[in-house]
C-alpha atoms as a PDB file:
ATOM      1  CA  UNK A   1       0.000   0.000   0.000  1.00  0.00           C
ATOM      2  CA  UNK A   2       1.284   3.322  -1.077  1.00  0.00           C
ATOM      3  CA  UNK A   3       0.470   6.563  -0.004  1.00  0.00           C
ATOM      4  CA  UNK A   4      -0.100   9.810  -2.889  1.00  0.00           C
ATOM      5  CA  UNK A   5       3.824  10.384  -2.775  1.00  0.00           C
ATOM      6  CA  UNK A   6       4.456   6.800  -3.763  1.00  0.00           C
ATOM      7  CA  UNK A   7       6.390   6.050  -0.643  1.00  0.00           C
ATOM      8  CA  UNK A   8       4.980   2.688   1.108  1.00  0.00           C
ATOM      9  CA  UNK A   9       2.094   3.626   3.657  1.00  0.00           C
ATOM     10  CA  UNK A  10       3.522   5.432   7.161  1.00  0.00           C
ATOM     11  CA  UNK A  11       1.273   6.998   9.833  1.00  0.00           C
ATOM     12  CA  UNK A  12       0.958  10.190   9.989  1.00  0.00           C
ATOM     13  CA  UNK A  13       1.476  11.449  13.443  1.00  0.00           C
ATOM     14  CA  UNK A  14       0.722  15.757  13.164  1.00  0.00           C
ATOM     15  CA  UNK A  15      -2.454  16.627  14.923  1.00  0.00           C
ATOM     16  CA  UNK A  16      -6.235  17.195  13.317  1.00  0.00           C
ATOM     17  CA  UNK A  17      -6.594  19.346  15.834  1.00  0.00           C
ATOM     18  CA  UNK A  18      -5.115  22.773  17.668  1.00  0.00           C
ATOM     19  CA  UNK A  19      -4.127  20.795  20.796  1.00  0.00           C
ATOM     20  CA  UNK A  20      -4.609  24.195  23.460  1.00  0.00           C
ATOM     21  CA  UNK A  21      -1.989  22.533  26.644  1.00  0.00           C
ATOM     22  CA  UNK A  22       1.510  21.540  26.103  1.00  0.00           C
ATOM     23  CA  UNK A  23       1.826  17.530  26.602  1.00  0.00           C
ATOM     24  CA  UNK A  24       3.400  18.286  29.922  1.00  0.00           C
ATOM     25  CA  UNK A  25       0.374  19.964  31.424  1.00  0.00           C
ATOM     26  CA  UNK A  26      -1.837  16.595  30.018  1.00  0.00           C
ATOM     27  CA  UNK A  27       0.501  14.288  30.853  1.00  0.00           C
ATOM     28  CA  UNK A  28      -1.125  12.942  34.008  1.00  0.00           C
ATOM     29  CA  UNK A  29      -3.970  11.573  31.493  1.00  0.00           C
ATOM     30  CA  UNK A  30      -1.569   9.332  29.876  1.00  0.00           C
ATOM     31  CA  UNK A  31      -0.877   5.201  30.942  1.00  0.00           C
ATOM     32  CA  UNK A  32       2.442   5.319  30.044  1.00  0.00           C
ATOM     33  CA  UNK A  33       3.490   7.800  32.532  1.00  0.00           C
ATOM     34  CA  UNK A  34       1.545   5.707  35.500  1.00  0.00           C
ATOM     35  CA  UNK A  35       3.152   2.971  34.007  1.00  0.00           C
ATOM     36  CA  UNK A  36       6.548   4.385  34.471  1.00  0.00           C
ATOM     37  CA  UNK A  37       5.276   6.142  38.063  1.00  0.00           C
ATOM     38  CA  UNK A  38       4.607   2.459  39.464  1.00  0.00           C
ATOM     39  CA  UNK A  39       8.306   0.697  38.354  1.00  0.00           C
ATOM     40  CA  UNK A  40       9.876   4.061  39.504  1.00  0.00           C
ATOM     41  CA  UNK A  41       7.895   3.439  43.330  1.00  0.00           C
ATOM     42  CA  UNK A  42       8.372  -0.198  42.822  1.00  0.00           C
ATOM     43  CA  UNK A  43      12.085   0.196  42.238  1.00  0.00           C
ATOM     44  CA  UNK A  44      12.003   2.247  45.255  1.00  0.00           C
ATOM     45  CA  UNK A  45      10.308  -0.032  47.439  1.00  0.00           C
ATOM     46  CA  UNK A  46      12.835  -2.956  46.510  1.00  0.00           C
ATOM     47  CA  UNK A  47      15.840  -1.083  47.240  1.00  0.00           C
ATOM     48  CA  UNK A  48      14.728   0.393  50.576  1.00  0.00           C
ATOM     49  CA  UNK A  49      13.237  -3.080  51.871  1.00  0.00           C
ATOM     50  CA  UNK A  50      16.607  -4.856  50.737  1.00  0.00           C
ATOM     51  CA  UNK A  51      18.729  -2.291  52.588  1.00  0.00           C
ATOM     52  CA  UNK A  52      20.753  -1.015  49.695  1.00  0.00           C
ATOM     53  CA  UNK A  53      20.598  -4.354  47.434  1.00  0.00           C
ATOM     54  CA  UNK A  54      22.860  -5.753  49.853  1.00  0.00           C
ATOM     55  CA  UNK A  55      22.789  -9.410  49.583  1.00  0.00           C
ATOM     56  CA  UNK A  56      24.459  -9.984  53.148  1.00  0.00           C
ATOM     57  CA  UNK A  57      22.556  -8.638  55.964  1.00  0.00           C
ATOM     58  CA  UNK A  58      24.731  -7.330  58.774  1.00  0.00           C
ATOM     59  CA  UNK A  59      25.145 -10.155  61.680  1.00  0.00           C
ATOM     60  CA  UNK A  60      24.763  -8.946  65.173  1.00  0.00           C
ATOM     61  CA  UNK A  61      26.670 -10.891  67.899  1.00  0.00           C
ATOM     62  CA  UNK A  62      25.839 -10.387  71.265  1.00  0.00           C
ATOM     63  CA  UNK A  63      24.938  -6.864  70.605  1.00  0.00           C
ATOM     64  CA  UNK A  64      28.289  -6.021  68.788  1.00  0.00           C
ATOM     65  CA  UNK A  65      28.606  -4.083  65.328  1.00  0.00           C
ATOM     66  CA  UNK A  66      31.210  -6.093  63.465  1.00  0.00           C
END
């Protein structure tokens, strides 16, 4: 499928409309940025719960901090 310049068929992504906000001010309207806002917390959560990724967790002795 070709479009009228003869070039094979590509969306075309410029607006129908006069879009009145900047994307930044309607961004809270789209799933990608909730997407991204619930790995971000996620992420968060993880490394706070592991204590810094460590893989060891510190050993107490009798009270001592070695």
């Amino acid at each position: 499928m070709h479009n009228e310049n003869g070039h094979p068929h590509e969306p075309d992504f410029t607006p129908t409309y006069k879009e009145e906000r900047p994307y930044w001010k309607r961004a809270h309207l789209d799933w990608r940025l909730w997407v991204a806002v619930v790995f971000v917390f996620a992420a968060l959560a993880i490394y706070i719960v592991t204590v810094d990724l460590s893989t060891v967790p510190a050993v107490r002795v009798n009270g001592s901090n070695r």
